[in-house]
N, C-alpha and C. Protein backbone atom coordinates (compact mmCIF):
# COMPACT_ATOMS: atom_id res chain seq x y z
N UNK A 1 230.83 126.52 -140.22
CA UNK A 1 230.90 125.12 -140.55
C UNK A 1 231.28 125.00 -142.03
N UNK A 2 232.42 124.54 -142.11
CA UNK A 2 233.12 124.44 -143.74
C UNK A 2 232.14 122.60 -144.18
N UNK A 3 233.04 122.69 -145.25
CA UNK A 3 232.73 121.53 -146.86
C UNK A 3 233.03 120.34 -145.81
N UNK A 4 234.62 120.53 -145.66
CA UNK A 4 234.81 119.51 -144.26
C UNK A 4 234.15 119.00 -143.86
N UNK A 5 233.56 120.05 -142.46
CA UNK A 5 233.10 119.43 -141.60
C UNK A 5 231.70 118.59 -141.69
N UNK A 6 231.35 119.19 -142.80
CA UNK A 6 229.81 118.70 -143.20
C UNK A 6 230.68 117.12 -143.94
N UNK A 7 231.27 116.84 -144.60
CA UNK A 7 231.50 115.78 -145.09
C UNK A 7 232.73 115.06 -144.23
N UNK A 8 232.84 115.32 -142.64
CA UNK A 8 232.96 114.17 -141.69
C UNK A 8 231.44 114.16 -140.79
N UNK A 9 230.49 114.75 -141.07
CA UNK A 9 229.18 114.60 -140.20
C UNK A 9 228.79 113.53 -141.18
N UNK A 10 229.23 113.28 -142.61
CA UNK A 10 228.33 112.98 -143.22
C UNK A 10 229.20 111.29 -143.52
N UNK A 11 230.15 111.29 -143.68
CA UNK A 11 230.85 109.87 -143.27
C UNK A 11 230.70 109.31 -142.29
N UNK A 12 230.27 110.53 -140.67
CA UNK A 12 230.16 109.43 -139.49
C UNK A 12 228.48 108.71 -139.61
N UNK A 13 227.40 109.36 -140.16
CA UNK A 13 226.33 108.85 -140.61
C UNK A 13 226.34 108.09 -141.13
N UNK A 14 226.96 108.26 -142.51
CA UNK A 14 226.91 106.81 -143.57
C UNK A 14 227.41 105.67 -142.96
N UNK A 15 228.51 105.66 -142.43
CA UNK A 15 229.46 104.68 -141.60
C UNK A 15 227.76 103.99 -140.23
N UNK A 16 227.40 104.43 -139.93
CA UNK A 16 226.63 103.70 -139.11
C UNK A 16 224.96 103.88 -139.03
N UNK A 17 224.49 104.09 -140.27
CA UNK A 17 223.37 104.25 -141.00
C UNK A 17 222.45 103.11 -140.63
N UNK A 18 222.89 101.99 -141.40
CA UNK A 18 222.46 100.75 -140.71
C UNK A 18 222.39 99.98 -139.50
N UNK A 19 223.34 100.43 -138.46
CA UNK A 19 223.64 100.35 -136.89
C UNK A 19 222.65 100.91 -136.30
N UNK A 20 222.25 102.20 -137.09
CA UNK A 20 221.34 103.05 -135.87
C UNK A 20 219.81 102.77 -136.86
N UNK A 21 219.61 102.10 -137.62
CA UNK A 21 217.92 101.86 -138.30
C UNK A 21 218.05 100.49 -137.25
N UNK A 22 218.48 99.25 -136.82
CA UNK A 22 218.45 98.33 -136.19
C UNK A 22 218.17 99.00 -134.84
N UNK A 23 218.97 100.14 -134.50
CA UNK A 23 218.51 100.10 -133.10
C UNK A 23 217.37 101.11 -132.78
N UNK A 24 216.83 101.44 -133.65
CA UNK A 24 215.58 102.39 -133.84
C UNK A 24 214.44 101.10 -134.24
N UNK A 25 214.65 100.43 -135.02
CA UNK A 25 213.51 99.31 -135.23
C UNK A 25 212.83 98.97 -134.19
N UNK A 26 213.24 98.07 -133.55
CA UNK A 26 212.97 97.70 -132.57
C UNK A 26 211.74 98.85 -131.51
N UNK A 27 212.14 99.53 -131.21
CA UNK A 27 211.94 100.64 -130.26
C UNK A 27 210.18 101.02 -131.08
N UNK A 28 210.51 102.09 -132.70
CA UNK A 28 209.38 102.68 -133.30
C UNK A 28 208.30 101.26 -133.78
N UNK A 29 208.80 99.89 -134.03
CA UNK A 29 208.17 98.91 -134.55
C UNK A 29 207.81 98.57 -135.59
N UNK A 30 208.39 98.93 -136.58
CA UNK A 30 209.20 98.46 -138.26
C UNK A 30 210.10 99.27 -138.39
N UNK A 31 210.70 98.45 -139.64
CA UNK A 31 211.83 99.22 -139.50
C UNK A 31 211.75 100.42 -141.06
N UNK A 32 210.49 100.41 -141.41
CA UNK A 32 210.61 101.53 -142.71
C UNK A 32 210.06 102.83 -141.59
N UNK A 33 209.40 102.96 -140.43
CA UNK A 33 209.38 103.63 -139.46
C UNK A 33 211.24 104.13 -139.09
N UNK A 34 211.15 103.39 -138.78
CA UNK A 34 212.81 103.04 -138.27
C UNK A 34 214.12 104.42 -139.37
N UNK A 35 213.47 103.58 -140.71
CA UNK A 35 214.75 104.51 -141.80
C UNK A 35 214.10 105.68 -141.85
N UNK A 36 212.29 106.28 -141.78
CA UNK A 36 212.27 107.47 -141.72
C UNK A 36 212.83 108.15 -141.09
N UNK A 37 212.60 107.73 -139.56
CA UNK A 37 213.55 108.38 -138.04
C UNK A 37 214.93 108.60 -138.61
N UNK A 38 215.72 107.97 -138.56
CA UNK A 38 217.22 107.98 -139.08
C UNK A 38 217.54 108.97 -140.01
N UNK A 39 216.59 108.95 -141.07
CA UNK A 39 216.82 110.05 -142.26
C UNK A 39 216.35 111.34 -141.39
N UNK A 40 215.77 111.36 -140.70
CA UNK A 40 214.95 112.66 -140.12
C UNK A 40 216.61 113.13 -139.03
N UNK A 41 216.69 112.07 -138.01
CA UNK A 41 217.84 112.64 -137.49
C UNK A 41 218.91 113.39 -138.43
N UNK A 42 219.29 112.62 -139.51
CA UNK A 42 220.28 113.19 -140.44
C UNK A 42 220.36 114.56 -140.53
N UNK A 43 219.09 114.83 -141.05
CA UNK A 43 218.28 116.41 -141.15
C UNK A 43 219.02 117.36 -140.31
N UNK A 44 218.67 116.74 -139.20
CA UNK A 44 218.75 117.90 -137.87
C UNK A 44 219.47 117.64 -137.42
N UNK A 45 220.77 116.66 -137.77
CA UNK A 45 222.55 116.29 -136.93
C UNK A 45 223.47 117.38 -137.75
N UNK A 46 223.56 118.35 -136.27
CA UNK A 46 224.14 119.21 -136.58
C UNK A 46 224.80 119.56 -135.05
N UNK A 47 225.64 118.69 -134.77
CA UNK A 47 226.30 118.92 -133.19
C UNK A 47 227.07 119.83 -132.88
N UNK A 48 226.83 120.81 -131.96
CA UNK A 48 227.75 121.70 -132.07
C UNK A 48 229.41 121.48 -131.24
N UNK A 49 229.35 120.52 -129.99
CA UNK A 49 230.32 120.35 -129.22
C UNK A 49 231.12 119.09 -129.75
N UNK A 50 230.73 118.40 -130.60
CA UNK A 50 231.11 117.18 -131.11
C UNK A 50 232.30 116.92 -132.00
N UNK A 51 233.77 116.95 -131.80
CA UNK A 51 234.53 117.24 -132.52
C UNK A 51 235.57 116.06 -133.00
N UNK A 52 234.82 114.88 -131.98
CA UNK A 52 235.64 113.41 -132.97
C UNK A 52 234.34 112.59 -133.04
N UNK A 53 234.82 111.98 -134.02
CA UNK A 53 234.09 110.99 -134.62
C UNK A 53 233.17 109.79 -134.13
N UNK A 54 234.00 109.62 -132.41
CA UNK A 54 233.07 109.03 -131.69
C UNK A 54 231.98 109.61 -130.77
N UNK A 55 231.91 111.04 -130.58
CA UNK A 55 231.59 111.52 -130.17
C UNK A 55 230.27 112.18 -131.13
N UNK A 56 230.75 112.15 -132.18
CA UNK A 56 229.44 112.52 -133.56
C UNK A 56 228.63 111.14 -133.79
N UNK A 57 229.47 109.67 -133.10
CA UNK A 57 228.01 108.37 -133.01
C UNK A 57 227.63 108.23 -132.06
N UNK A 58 228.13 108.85 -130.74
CA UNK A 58 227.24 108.87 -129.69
C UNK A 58 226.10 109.93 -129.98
N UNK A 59 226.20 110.98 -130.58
CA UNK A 59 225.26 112.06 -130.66
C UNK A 59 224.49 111.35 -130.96
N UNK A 60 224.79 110.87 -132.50
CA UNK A 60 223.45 110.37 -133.25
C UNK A 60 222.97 109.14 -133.01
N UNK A 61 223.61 108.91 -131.97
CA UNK A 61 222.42 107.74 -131.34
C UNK A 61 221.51 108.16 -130.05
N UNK A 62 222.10 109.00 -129.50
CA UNK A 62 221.15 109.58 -128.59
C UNK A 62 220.08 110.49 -129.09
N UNK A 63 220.32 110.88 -130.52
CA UNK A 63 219.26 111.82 -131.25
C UNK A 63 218.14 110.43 -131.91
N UNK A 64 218.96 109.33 -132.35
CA UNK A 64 217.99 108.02 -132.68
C UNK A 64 216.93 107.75 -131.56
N UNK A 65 217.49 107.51 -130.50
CA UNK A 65 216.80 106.90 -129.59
C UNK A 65 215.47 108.08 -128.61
N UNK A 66 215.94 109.03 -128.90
CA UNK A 66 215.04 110.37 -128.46
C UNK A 66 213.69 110.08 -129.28
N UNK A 67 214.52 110.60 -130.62
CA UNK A 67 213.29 110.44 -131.41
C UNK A 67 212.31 109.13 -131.38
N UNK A 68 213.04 108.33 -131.34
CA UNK A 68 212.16 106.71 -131.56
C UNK A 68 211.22 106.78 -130.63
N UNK A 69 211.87 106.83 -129.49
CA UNK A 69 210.92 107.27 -128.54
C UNK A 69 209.77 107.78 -128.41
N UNK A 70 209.87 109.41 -129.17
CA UNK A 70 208.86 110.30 -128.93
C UNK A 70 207.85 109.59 -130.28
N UNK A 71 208.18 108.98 -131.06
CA UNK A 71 207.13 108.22 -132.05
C UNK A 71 206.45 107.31 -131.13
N UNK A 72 207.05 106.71 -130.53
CA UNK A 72 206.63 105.13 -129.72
C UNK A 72 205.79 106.04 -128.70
N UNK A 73 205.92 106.86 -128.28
CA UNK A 73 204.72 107.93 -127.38
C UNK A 73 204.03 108.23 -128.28
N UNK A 74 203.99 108.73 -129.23
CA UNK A 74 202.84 109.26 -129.84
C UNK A 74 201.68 108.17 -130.61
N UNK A 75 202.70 106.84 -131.04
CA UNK A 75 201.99 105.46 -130.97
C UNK A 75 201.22 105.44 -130.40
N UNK A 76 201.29 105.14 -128.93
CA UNK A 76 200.94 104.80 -127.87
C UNK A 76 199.43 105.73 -128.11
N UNK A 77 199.84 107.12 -127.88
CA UNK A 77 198.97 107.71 -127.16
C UNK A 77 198.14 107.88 -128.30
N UNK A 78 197.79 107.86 -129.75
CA UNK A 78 197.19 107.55 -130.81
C UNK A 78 196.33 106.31 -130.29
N UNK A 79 196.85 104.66 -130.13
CA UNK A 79 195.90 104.03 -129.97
C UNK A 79 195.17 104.24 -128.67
N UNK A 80 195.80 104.89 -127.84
CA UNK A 80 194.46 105.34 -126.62
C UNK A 80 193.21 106.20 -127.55
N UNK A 81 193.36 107.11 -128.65
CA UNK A 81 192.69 107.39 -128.87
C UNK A 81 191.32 107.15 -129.82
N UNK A 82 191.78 105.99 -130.50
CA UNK A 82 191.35 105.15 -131.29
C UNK A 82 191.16 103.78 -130.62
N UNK A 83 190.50 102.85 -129.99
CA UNK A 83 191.15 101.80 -129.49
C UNK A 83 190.49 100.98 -130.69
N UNK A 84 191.15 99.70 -130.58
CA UNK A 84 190.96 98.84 -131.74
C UNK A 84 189.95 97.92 -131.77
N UNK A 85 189.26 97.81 -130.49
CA UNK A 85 188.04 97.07 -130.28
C UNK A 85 186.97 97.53 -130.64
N UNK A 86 186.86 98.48 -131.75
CA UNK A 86 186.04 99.23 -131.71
C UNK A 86 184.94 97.93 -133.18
N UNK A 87 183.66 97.83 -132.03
CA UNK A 87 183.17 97.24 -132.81
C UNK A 87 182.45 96.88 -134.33
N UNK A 88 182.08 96.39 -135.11
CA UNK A 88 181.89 95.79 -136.44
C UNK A 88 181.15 97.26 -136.85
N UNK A 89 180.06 97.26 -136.20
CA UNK A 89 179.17 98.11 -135.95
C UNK A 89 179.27 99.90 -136.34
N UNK A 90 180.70 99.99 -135.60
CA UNK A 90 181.22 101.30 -135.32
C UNK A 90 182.63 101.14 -136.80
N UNK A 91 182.57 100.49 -137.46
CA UNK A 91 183.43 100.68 -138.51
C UNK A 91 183.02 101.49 -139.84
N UNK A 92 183.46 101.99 -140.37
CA UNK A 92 182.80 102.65 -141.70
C UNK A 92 182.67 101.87 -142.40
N UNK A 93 181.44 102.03 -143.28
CA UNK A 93 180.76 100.65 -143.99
C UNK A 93 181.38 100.80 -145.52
N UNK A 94 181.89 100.02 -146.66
CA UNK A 94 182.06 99.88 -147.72
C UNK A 94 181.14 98.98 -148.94
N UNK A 95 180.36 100.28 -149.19
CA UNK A 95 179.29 99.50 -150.29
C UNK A 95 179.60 99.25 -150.84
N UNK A 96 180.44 99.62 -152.12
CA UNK A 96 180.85 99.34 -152.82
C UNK A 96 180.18 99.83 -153.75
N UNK A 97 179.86 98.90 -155.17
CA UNK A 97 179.34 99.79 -156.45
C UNK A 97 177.44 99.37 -156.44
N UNK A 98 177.03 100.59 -156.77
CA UNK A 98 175.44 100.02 -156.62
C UNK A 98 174.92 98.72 -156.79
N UNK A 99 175.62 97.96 -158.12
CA UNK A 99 175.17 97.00 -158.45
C UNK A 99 176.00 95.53 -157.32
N UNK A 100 177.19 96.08 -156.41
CA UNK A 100 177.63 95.22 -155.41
C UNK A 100 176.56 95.10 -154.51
N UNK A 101 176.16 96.52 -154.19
CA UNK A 101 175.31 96.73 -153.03
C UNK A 101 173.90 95.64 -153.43
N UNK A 102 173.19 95.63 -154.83
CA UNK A 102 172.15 95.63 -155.09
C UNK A 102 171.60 93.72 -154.94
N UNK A 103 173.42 93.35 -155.06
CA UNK A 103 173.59 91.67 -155.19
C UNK A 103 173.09 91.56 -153.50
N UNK A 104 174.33 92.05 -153.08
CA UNK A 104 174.64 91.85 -151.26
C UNK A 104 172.74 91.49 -150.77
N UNK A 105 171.99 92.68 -151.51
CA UNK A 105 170.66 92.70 -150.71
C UNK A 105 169.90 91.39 -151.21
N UNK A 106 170.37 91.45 -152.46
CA UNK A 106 169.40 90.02 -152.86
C UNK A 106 169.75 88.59 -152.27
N UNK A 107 171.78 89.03 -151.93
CA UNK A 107 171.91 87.50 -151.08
C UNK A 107 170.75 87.80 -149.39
N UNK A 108 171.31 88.67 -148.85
CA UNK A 108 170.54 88.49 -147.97
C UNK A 108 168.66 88.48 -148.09
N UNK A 109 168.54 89.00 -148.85
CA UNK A 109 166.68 88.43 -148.47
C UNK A 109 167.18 86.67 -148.87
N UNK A 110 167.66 86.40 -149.89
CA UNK A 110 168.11 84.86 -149.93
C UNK A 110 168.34 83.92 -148.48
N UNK A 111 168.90 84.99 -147.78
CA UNK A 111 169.49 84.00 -146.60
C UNK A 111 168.42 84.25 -145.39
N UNK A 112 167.59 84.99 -145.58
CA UNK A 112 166.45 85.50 -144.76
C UNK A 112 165.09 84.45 -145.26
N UNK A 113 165.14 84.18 -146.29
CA UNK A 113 164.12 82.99 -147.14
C UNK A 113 164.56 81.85 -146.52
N UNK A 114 166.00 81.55 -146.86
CA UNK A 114 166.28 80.14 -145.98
C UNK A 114 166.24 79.87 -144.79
N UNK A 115 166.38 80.79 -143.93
CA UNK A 115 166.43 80.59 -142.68
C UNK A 115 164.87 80.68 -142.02
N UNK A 116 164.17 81.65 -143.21
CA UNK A 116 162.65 81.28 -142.31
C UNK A 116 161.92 79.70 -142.44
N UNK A 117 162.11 79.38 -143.70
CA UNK A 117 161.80 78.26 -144.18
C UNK A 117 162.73 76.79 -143.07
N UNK A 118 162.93 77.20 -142.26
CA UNK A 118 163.86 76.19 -141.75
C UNK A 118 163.06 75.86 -140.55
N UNK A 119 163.14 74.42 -139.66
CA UNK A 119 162.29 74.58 -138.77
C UNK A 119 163.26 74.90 -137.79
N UNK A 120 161.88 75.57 -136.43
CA UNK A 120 162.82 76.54 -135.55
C UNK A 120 164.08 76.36 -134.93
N UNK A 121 164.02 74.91 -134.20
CA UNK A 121 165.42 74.57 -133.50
C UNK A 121 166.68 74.80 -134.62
N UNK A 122 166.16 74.31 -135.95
CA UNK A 122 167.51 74.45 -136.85
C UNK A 122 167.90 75.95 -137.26
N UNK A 123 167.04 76.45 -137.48
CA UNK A 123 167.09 78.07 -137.58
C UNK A 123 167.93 78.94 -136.40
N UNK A 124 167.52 78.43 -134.92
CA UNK A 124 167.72 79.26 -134.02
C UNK A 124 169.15 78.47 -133.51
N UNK A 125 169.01 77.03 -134.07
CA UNK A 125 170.86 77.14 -133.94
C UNK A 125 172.00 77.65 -134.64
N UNK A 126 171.77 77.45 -135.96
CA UNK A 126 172.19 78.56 -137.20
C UNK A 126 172.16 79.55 -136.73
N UNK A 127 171.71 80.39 -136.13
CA UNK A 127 171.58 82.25 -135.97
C UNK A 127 172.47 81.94 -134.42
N UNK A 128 172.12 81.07 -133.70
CA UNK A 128 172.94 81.15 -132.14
C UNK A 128 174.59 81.08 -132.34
N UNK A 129 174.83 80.04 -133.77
CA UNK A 129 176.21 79.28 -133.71
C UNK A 129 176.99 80.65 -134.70
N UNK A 130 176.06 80.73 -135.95
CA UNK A 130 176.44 82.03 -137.06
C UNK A 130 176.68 83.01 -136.87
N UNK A 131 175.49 83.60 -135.98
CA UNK A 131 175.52 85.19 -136.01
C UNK A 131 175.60 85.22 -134.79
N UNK A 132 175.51 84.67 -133.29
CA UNK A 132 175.89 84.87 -132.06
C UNK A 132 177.21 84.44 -131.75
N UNK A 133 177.90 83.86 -132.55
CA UNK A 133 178.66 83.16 -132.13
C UNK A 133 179.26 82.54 -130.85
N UNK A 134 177.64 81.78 -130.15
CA UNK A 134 177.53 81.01 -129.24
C UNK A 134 178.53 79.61 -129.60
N UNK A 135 178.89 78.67 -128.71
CA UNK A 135 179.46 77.49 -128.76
C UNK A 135 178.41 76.31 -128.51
N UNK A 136 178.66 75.32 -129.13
CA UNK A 136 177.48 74.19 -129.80
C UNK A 136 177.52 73.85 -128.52
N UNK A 137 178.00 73.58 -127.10
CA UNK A 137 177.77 73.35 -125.61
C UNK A 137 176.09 74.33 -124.99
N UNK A 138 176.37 76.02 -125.51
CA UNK A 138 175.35 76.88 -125.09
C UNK A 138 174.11 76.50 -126.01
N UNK A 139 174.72 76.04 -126.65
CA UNK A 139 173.41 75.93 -128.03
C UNK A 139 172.00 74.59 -127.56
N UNK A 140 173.03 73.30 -127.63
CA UNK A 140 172.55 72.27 -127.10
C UNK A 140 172.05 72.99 -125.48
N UNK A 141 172.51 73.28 -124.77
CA UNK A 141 171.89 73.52 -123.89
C UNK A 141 170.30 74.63 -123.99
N UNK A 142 170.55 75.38 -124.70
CA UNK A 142 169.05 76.54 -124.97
C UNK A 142 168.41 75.52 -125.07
N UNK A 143 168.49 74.82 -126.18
CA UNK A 143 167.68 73.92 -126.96
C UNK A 143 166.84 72.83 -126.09
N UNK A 144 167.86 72.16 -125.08
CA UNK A 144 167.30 71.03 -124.64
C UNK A 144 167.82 69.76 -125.39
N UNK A 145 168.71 69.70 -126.08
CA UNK A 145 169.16 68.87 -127.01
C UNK A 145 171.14 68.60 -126.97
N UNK A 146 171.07 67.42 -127.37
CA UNK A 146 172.65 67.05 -127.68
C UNK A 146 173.39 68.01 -128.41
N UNK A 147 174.57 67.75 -127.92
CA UNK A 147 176.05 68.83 -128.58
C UNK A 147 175.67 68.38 -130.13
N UNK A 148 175.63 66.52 -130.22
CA UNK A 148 175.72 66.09 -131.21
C UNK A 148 174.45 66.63 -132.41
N UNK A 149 173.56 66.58 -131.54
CA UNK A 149 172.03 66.84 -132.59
C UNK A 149 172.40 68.31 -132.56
N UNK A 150 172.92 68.81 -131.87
CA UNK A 150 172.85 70.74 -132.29
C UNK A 150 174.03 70.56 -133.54
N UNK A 151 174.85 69.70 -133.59
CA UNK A 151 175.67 69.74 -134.82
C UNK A 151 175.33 69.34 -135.96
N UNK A 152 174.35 68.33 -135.86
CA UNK A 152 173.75 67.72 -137.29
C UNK A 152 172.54 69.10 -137.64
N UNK A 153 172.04 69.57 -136.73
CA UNK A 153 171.41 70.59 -137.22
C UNK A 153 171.62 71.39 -137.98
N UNK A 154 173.15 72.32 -137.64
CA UNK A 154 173.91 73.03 -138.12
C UNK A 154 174.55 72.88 -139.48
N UNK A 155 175.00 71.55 -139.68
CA UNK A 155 175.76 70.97 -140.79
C UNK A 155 174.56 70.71 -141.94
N UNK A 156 173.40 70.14 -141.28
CA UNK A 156 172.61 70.37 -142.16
C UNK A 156 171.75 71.77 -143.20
N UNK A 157 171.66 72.55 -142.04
CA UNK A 157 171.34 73.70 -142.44
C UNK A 157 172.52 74.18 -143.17
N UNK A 158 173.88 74.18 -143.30
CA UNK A 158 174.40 74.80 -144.04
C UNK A 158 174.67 73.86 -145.38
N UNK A 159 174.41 72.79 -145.70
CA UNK A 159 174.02 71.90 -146.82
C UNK A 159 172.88 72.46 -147.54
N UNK A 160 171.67 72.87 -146.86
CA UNK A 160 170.83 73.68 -147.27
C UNK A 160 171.26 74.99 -147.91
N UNK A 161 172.51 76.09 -146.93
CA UNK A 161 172.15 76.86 -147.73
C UNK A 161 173.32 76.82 -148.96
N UNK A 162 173.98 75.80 -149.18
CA UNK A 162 174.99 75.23 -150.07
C UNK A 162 174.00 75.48 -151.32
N UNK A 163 173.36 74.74 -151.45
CA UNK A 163 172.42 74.06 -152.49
C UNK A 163 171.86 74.74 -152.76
N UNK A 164 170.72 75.90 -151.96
CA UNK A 164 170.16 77.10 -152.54
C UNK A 164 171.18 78.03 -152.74
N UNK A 165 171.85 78.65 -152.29
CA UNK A 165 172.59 79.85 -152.66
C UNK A 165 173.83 79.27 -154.04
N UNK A 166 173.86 78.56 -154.04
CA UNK A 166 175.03 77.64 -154.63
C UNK A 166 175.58 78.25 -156.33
């Protein structure tokens, strides 16, 4: 393989560089995915039967679309292995700096003060609507009470914790 031939492999690339990142986008699902693939084909476009020019952009689009592919499989089979629902719970936690951590605890006993101090229905709709994220229909219903009064509850209690935490 002479100077040549490497610099018509390398004109039929440049010439459709941008043709084949568009049709790799799509497929891997961005397109800076997309220009790695392309640059990677480059690498390894080295055809041996390929001796015109249209025949060196069919290659390298069938080497585009191989590859894109085998990313878009390995995508795939990555989020089987990870799935994304993985709950709040199951995430790695970020303390941050002692003295972040040391605030965080003082808001919460704060929000643990307000909420005991609250009377129960307003408390236990706050924690149903906040932290269950029940709908003011399930709420009023636990309760025994209106959509409307489970909302003034709510709105109130968070006026409350406006004003103390504030």
């Amino acid at each position: 393989m002479g100077i040549r031939e490497d610099d018509r492999r390398y004109a039929v690339y440049a010439a459709h560089r941008s043709d084949l990142i568009r049709y790799a986008t799509p497929i891997v699902g961005s397109r800076e995915e997309a220009e790695d693939l392309v640059q990677e084909v480059f690498i390894k476009f080295v055809p041996e039967d390929a001796a015109t020019p249209q025949k060196l952009k069919a290659y390298l689009f069938r080497m585009v679309r191989n590859l894109a592919l085998d990313v878009r499989r390995r995508q795939k089979r990555d989020l089987r292995a990870r799935p994304e629902d993985t709950p709040w719970w199951g995430l790695p936690l970020d303390t941050g700096t002692p003295e972040e951590n040391a605030l965080f605890c003082d808001q919460v006993r704060q929000v643990d003060a307000i909420l005991s101090a609250m009377p129960d229905q307003a408390r236990i709709a706050v924690e149903m609507h906040r932290f269950g994220g029940y709908r003011l229909e399930d709420i009023a219903s636990h309760l025994d009470i209106s959509v409307a009064g489970v909302h003034r509850l709510i709105k109130a209690a968070i006026v409350e914790f406006a004003k103390k935490m504030g």
